[in-house]
Protein backbone atom coordinates (compact mmCIF):
# COMPACT_ATOMS: atom_id res chain seq x y z
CA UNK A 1 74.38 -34.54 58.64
CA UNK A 2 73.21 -37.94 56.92
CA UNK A 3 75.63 -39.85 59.70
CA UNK A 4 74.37 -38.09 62.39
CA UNK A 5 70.78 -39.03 62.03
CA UNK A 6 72.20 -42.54 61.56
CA UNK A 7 73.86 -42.58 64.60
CA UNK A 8 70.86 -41.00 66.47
CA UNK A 9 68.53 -44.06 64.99
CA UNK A 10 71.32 -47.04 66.29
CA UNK A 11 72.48 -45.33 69.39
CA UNK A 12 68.70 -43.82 70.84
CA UNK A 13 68.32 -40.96 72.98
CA UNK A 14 71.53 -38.67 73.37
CA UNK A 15 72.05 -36.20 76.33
CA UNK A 16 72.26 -32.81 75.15
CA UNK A 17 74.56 -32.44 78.20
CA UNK A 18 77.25 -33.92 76.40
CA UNK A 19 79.04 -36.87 74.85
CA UNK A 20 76.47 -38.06 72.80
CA UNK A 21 75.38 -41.43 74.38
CA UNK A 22 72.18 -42.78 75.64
CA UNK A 23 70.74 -41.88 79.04
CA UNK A 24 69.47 -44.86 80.75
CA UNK A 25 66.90 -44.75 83.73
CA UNK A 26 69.41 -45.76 86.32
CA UNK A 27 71.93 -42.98 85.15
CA UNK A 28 69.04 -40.52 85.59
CA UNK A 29 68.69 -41.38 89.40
CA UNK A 30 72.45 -41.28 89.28
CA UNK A 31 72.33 -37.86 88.29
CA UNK A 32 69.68 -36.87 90.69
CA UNK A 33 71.51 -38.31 93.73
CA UNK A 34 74.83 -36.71 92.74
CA UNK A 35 73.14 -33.08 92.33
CA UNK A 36 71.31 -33.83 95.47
CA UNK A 37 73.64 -34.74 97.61
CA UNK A 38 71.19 -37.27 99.22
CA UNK A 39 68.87 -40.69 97.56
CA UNK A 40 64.93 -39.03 97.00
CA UNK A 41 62.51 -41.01 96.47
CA UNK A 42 61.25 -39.33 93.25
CA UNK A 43 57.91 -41.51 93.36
CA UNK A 44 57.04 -40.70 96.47
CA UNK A 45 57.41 -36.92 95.94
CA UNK A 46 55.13 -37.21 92.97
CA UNK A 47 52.67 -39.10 94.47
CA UNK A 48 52.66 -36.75 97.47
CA UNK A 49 52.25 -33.69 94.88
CA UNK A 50 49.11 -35.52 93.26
CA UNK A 51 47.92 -35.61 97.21
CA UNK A 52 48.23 -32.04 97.39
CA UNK A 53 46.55 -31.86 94.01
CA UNK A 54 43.64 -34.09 94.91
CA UNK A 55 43.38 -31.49 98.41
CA UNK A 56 42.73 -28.68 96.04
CA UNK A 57 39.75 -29.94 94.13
CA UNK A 58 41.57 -31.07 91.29
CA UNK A 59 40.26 -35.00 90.45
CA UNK A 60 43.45 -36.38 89.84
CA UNK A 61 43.17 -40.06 90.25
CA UNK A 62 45.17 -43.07 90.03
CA UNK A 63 45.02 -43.52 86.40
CA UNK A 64 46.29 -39.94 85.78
CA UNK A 65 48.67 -40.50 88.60
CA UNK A 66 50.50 -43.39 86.30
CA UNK A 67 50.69 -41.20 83.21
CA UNK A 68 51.98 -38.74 84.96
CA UNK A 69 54.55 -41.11 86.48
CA UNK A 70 55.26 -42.89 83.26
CA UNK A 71 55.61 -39.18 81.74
CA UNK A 72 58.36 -38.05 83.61
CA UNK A 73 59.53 -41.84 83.24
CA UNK A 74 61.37 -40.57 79.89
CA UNK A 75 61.80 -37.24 80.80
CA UNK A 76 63.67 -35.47 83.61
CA UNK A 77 61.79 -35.80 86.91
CA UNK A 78 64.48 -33.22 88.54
CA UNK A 79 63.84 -30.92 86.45
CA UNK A 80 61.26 -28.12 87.06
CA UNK A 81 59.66 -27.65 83.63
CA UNK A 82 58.99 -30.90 82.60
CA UNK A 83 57.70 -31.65 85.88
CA UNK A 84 55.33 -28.97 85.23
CA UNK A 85 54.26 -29.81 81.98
CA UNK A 86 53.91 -33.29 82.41
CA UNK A 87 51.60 -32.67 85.26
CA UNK A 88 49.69 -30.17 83.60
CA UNK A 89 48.71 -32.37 80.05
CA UNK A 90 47.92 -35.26 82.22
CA UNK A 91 46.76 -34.34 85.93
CA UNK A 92 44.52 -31.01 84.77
CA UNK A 93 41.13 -32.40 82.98
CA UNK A 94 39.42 -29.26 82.47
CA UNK A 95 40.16 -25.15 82.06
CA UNK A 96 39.29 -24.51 85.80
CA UNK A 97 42.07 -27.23 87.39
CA UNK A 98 44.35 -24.79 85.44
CA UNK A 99 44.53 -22.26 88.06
CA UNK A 100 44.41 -24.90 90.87
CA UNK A 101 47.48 -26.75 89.71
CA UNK A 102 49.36 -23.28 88.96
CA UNK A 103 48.62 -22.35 93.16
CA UNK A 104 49.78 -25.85 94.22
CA UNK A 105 52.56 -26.38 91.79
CA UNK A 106 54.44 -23.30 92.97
CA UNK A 107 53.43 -24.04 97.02
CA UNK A 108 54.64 -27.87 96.56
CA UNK A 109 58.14 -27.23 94.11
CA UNK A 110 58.89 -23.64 95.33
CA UNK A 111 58.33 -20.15 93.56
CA UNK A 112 54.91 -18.33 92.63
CA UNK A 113 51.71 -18.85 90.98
CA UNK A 114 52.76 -16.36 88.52
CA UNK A 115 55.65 -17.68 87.70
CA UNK A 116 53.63 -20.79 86.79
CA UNK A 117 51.30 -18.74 84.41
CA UNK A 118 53.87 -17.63 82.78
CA UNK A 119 55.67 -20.53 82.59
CA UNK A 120 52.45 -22.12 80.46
CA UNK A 121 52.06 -18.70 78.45
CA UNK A 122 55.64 -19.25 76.99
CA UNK A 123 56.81 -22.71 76.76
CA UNK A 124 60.64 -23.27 76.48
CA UNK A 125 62.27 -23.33 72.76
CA UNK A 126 62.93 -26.45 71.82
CA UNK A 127 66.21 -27.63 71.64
CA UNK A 128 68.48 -29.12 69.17
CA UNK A 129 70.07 -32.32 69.31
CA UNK A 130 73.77 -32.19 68.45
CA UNK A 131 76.13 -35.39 68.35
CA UNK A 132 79.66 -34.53 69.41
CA UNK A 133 82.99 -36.86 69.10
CA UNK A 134 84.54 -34.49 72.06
CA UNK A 135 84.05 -34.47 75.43
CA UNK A 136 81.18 -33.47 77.85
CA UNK A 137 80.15 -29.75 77.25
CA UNK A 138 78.60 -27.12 79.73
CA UNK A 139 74.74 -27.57 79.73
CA UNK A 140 73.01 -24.20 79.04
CA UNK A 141 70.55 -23.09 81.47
CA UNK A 142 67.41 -22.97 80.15
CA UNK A 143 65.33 -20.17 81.67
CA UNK A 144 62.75 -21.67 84.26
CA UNK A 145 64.29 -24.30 85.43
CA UNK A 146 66.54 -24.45 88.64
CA UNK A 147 69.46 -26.22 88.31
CA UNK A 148 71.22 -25.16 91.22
CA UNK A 149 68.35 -27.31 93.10
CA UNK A 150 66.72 -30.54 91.65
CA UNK A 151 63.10 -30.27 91.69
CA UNK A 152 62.72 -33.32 93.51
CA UNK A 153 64.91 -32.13 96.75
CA UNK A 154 62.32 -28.96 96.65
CA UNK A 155 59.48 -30.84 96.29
CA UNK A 156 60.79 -33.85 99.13
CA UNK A 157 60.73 -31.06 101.53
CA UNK A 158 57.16 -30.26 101.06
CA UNK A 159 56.66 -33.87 100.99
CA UNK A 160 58.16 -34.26 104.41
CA UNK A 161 56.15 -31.35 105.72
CA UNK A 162 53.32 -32.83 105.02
CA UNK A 163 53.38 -35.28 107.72
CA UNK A 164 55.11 -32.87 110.72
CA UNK A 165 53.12 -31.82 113.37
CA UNK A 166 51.66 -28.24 113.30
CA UNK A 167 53.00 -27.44 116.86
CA UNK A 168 56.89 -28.41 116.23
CA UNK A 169 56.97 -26.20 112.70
CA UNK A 170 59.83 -23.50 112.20
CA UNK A 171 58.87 -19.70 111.24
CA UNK A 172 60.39 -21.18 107.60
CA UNK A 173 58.57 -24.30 107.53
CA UNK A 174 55.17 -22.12 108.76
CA UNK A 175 55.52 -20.03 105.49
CA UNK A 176 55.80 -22.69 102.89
CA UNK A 177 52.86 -24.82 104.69
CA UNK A 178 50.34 -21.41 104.60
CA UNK A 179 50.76 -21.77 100.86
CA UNK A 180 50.18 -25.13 100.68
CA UNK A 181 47.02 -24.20 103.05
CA UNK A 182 46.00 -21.57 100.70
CA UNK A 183 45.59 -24.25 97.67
CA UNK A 184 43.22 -26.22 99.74
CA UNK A 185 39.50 -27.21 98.64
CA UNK A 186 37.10 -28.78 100.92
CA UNK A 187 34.07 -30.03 99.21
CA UNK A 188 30.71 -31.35 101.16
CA UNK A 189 29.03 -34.79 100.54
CA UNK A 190 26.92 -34.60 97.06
CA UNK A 191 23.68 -34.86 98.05
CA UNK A 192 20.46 -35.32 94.98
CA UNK A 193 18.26 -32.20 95.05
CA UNK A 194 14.59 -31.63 93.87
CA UNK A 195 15.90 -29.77 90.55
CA UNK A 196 15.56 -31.51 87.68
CA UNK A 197 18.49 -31.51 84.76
CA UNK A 198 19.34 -32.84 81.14
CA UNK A 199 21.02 -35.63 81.09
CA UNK A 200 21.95 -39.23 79.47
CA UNK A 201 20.38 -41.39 81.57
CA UNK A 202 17.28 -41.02 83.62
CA UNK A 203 13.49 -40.64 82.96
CA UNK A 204 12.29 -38.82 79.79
CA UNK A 205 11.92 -35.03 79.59
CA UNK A 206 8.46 -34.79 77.75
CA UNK A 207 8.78 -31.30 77.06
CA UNK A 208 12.24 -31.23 75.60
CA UNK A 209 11.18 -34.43 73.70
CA UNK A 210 8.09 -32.43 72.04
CA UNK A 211 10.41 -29.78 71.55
CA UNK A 212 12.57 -32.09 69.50
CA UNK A 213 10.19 -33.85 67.56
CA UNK A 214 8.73 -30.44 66.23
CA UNK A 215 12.16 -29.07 65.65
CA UNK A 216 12.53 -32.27 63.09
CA UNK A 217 9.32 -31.31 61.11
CA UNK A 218 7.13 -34.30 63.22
CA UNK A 219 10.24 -36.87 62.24
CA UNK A 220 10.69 -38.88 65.46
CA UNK A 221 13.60 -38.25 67.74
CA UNK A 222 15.46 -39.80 70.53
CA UNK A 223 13.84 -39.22 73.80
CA UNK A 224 15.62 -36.53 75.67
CA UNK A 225 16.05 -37.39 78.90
CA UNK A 226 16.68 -35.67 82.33
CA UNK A 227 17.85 -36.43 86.08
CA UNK A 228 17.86 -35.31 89.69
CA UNK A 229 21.12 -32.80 90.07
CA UNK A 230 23.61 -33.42 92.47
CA UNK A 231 24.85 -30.42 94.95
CA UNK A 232 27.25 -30.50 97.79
CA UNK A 233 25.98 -30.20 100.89
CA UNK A 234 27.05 -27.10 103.54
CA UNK A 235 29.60 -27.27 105.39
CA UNK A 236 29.85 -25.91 109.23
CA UNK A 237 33.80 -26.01 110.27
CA UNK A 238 33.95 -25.12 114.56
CA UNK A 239 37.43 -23.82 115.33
CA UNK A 240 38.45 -24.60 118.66
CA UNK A 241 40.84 -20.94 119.71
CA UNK A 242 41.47 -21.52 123.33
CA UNK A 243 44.97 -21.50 124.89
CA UNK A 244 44.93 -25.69 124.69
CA UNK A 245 44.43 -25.15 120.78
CA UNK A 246 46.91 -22.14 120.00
CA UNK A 247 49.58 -24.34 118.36
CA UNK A 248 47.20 -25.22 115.58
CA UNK A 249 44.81 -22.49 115.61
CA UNK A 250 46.51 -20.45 112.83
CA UNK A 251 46.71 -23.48 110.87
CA UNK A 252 43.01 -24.34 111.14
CA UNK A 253 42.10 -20.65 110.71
CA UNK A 254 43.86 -20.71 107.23
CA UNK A 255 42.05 -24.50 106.44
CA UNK A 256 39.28 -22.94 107.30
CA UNK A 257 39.63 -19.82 105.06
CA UNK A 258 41.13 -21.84 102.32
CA UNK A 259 37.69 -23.71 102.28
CA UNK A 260 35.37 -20.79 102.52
CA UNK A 261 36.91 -19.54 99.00
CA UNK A 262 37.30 -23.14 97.00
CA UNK A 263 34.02 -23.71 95.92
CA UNK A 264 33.01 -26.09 93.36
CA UNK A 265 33.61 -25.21 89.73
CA UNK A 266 35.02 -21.75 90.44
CA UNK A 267 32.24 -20.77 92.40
CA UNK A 268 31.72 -19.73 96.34
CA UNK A 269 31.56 -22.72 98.87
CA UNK A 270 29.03 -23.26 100.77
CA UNK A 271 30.89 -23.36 103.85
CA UNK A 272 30.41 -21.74 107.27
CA UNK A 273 33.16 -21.30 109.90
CA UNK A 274 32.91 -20.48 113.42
CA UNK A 275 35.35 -20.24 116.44
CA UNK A 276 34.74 -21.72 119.66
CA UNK A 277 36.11 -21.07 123.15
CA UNK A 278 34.58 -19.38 125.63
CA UNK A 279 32.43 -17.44 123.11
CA UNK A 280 31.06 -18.12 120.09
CA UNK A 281 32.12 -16.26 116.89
CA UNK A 282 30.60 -16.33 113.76
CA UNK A 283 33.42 -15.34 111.33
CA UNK A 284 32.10 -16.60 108.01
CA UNK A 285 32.36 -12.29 106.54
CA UNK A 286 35.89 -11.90 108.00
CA UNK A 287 37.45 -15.24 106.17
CA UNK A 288 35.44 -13.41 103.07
CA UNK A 289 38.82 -11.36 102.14
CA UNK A 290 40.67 -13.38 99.09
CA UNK A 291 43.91 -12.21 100.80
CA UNK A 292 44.39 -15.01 103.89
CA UNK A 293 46.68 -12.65 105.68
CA UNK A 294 43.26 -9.89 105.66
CA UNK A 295 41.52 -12.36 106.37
CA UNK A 296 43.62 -13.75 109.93
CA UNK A 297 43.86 -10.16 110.60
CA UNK A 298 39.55 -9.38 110.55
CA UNK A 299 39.55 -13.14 112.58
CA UNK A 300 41.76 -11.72 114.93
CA UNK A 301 39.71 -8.50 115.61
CA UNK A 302 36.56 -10.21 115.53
CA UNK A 303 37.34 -13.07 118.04
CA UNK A 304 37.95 -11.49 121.40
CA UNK A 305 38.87 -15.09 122.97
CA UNK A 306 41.46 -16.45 121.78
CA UNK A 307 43.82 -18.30 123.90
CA UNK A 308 40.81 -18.64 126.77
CA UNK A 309 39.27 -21.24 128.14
CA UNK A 310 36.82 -23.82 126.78
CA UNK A 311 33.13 -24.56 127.02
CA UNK A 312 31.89 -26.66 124.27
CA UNK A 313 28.75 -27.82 125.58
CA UNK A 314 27.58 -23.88 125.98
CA UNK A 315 28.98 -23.05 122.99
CA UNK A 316 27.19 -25.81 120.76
CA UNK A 317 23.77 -25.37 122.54
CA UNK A 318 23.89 -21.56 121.49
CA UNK A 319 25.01 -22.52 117.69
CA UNK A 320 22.00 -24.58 117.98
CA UNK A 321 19.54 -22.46 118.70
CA UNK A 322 20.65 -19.33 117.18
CA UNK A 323 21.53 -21.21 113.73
CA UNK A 324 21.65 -24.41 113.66
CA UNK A 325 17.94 -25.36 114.40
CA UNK A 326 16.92 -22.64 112.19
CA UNK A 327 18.15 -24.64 108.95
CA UNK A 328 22.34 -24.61 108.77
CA UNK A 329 22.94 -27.69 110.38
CA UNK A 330 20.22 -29.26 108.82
CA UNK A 331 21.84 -31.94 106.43
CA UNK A 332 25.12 -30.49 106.63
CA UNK A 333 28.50 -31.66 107.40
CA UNK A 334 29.35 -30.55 110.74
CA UNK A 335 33.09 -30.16 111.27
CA UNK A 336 34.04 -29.68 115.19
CA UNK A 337 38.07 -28.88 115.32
CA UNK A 338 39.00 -29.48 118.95
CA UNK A 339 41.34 -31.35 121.29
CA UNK A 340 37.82 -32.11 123.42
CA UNK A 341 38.56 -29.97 126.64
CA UNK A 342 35.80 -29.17 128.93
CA UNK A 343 35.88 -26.83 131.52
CA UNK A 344 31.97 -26.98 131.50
CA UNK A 345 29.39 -29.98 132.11
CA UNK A 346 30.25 -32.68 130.16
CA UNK A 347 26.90 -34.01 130.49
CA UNK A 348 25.65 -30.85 128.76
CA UNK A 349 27.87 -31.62 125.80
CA UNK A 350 26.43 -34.72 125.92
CA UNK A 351 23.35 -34.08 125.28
CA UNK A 352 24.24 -30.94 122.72
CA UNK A 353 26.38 -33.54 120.47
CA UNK A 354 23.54 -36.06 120.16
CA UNK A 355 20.54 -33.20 119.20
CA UNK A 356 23.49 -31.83 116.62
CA UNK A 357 23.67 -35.63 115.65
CA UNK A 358 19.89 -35.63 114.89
CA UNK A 359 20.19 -32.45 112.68
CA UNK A 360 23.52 -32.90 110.93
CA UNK A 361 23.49 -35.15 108.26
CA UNK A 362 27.69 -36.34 109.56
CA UNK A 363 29.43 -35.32 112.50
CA UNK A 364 33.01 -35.04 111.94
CA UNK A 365 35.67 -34.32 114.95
CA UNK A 366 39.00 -33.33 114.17
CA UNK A 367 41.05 -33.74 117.31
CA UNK A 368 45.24 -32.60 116.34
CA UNK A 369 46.00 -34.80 119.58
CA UNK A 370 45.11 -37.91 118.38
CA UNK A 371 47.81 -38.49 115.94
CA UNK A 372 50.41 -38.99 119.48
CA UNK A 373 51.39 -42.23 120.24
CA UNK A 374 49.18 -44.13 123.46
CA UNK A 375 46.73 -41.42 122.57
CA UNK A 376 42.85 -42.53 124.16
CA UNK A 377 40.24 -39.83 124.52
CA UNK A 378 40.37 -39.99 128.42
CA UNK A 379 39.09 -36.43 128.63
CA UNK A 380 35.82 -35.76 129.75
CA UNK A 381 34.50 -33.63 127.12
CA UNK A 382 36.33 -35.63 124.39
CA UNK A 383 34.83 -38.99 125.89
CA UNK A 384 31.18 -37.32 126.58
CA UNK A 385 31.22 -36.07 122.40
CA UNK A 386 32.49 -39.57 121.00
CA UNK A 387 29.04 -41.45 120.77
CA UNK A 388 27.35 -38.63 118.92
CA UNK A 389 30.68 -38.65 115.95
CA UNK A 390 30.44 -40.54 113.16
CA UNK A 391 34.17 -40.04 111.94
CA UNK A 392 37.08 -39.42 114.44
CA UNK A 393 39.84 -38.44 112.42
CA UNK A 394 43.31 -36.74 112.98
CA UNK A 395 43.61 -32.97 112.92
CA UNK A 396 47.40 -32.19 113.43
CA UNK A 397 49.49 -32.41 109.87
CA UNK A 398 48.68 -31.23 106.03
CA UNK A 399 47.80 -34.66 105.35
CA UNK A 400 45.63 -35.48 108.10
CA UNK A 401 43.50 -32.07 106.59
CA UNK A 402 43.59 -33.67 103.30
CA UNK A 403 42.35 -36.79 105.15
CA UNK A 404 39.79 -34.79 106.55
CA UNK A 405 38.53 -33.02 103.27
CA UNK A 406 38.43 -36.82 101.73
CA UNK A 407 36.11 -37.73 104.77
CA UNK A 408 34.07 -34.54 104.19
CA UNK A 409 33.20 -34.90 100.35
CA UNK A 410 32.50 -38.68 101.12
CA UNK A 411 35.11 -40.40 99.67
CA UNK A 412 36.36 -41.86 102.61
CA UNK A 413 36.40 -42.85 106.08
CA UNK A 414 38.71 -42.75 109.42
């Protein structure tokens, strides 16, 4: 026993694979190639799963990003536990990004949400490290982990997806990106509100100083002090369903739902969605249902246009003066999903983008056609809505939607 521990200290790290020697960084992406069959670029996967994490609400930014990389550095990025571990101790920085990373984890490597919780209610037993003079031996599978499949071939497929086109998806493809969709969070813009809060900076809280003071017996106390809170502003999402928009309707639909239920700390979002075509349909209760298949299903009843025509500038005058004067597009974020065709006056729309551009504190278009190559918004509605936009982004891919949600909550710009 004595010469084995001696050997451990000289010789390192041993594979409990097999013959006892150390496993270098290069061997590891050896390994990973060989079980592969195909180079992945293991980086690249993991960066793309902190994308997906960032999409969900969880703040996982670039300083957690290199400990997680530097984690599975000297473990085994293939593999699906430690992937999931390593992710979880330094991606997750508080109780409710548990749940969040559970959803994405199993949408992003494969499997379920459940099988995530359960993964994290009982870790793996640890395992013993055995030097052996003889040759390689049969790794034991240890349960959880797929070693039929590296868990960086799963999670490069994901990775890929993220960047194809919702109209050219397979019926496979279409399953794994709804659960993707169904981790999403879309946050508004913080905005400061009247309400007044404790905090550690800011002007002093007489009260809660007084309160202090006689708590101590008259002894003096730091002043307590208190700030203007910070809320996220609404959020109005317009889902363009006519027959132009049907490859990415379903898609958008889901976005959409996935943001009406991802509010912020756990709670409700304040997000409204409507559909546009040649109607417009307020389906804010039908996207209520936690299920997202319900919840297409009530859309689907509700809408009675889909695959129709188009007539924005109608459309957005009557969201105006039904709701949108009235208060909900009053310092919102405005979010019109459309490919901009206008079978109406586009002089209408016109003028109904730049009185929603007075109201709306951002006007976002999402247009799923932009993202093709020699693409310029010739079309008359598209060219008529442009000067009223304040950020014309890409609607057609999962990352062009996490793109979006970045664009929404502020933190960046297209």
């Amino acid at each position: 026993m004595r010469e084995a521990h001696e050997m451990c200290g000289e010789q390192g790290v041993r594979d409990v694979r097999g013959a006892g020697r150390e496993v270098t960084g290069t061997e590891r992406g050896a390994d990973v190639e060989e079980r592969a069959g195909a180079s992945v670029d293991v980086p690249a996967v993991l960066v793309g799963f902190a994308r997906a994490l960032r999409a969900a609400g969880v703040e996982a930014g670039p300083d957690r990003v290199q400990a997680f990389l530097g984690a599975l550095d000297v473990l085994r990025p293939w593999m699906r536990s430690d992937v999931y571990w390593s992710g979880r101790l330094t991606l997750c920085g508080s109780r409710d990004d548990l749940e969040r990373y559970d959803r994405v984890f199993a949408a992003y490597f494969g499997g379920s949400a459940s099988e995530g919780r359960a993964m994290r209610a009982a870790p793996p037993p640890r395992l013993r490290m055995t030097v052996r003079d003889a040759g390689p031996a049969p790794r034991a599978q240890v349960e959880g982990e797929r070693d039929a499949v590296p868990t960086a071939v799963l999670a490069s497929a994901a990775e890929v997806l993220r960047h194809r086109d919702f109209a050219g998806l397979t019926d496979a493809e279409r399953g794994q990106l709804r659960r993707l969709l169904a981790a999403f969070a879309l946050r508004g813009e913080l905005r400061r509100t009247a309400r007044l809060r404790p905090a550690r900076r800011g002007v002093v809280d007489p009260r809660r100083t007084v309160r202090e003071v006689l708590r101590r017996g008259g002894e003096p106390a730091p002043p307590r002090m208190r700030a203007r809170a910070e809320r996220p502003r609404r959020v109005v999402l317009l889902v363009d369903v006519s027959g132009s928009m049907s490859a990415y309707a379903d898609a958008l639909l889901r976005f959409a739902h996935a943001a009406a239920h991802a509010g912020p700390y756990g709670g409700r979002a304040r997000t409204e969605v409507f559909t546009i075509g040649t109607r417009l349909t307020r389906v804010t209760r039908e996207l209520t249902h936690r299920d997202p298949e319900a919840a297409m299903a009530a859309v689907a009843a509700a809408v009675p246009d889909w695959r129709g025509g188009t007539r924005l500038g109608e459309l957005l005058r009557g969201f105006l003066d039904r709701w949108g004067q009235r208060g909900m597009a009053r310092g919102a974020v405005v979010v019109v999903l459309s490919d901009g065709w206008e079978r109406g006056d586009p002089e209408l729309l016109a003028a109904q983008m730049r009185r929603l551009h007075r109201l709306a504190h951002q006007v976002i278009w999402a247009n799923p056609r932009k993202a093709r190559p020699g693409y310029a918004p010739l079309a008359a509605g598209m060219a008529a809505a442009l000067p009223s936009v304040d950020s014309f982004v890409e609607g057609h891919s999962l990352a062009a939607l996490e793109r979006l949600a970045a664009v929404v909550r502020g933190a960046g710009d297209a």
